[in-house]
Protein backbone atom coordinates (compact mmCIF):
# COMPACT_ATOMS: atom_id res chain seq x y z
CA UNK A 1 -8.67 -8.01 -13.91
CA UNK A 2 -9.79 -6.63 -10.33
CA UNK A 3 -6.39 -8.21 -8.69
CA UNK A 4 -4.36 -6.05 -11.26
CA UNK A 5 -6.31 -3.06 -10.38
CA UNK A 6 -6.62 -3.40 -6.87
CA UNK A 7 -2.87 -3.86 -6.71
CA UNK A 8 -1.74 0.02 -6.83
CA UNK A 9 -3.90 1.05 -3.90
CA UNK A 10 -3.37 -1.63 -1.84
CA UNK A 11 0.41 -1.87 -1.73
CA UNK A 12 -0.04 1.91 0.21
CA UNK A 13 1.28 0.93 3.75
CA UNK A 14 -1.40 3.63 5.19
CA UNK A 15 -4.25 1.62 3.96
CA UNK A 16 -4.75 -0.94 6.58
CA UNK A 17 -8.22 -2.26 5.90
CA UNK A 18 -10.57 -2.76 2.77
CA UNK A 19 -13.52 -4.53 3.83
CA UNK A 20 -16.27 -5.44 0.88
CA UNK A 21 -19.62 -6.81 2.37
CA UNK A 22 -23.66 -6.70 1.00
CA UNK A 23 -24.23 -3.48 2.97
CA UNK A 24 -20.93 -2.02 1.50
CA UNK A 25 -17.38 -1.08 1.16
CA UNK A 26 -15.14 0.29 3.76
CA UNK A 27 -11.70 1.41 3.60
CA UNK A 28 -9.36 2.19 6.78
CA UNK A 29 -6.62 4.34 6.26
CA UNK A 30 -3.74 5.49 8.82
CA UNK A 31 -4.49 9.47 9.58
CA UNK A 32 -1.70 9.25 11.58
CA UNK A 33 0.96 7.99 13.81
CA UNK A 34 1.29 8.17 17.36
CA UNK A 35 4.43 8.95 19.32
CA UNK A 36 6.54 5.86 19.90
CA UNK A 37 8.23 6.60 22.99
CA UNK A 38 4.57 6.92 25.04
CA UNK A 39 3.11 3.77 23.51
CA UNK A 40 6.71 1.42 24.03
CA UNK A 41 6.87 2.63 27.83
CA UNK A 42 2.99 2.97 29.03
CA UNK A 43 1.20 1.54 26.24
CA UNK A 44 -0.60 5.02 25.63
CA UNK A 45 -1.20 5.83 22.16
CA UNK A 46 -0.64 9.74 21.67
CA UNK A 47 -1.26 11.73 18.80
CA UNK A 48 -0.74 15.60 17.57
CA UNK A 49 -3.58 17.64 18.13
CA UNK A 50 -5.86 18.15 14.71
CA UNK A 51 -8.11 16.40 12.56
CA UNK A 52 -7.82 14.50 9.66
CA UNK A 53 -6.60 16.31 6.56
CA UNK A 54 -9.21 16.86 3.94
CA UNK A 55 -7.04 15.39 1.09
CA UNK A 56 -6.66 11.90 3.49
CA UNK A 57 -10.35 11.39 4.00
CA UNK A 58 -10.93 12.01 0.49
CA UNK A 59 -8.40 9.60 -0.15
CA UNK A 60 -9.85 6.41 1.45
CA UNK A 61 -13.38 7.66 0.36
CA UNK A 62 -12.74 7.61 -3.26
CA UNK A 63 -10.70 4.72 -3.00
CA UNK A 64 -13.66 2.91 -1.66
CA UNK A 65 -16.35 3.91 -3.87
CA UNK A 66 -13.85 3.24 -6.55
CA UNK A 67 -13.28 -0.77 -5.29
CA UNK A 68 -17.63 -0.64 -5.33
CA UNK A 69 -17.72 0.58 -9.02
CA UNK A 70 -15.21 -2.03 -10.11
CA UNK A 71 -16.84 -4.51 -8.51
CA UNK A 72 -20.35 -3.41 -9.85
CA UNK A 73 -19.00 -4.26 -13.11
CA UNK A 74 -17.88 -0.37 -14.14
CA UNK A 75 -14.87 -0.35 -16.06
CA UNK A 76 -12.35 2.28 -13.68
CA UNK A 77 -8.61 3.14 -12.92
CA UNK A 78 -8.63 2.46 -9.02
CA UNK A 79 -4.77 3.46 -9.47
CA UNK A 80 -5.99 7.09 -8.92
CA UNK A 81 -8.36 6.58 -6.08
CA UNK A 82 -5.80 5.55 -3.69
């Protein structure tokens, strides 16, 4: 039931968090990854320049209202959320 469904979505390695509580559902989602080399030698976490891509925050927030309407009782594919 909402294990089978859930399944799809959450075996993405970029989704690192799905939180359900009374005030809500969120979802954390890697945007992106920062350059190895800085973070192994200085512990400094550097990342490209940019924001995240429109299709990526979409992404996590469909994914999330998707987990709220299955869990709300309406019958959905989360499979195309994530």
């Amino acid at each position: 039931m909402c294990e089978a469904a859930l399944a799809v979505p959450l075996a993405d390695p970029r989704v690192k968090v799905v939180a359900v509580t009374p005030r809500g559902v969120r979802v954390v989602r890697q945007a992106a990854q920062g350059e190895r080399g800085a973070y192994l030698l200085f512990r400094d976490a550097k990342f490209p320049r940019g924001g995240v891509p429109r299709e990526q925050a979409l992404a996590a927030l469909s994914l999330a209202a998707a987990i709220a309407r299955l869990l709300s009782g309406d019958e959905i594919d989360v499979r195309d959320a994530a």
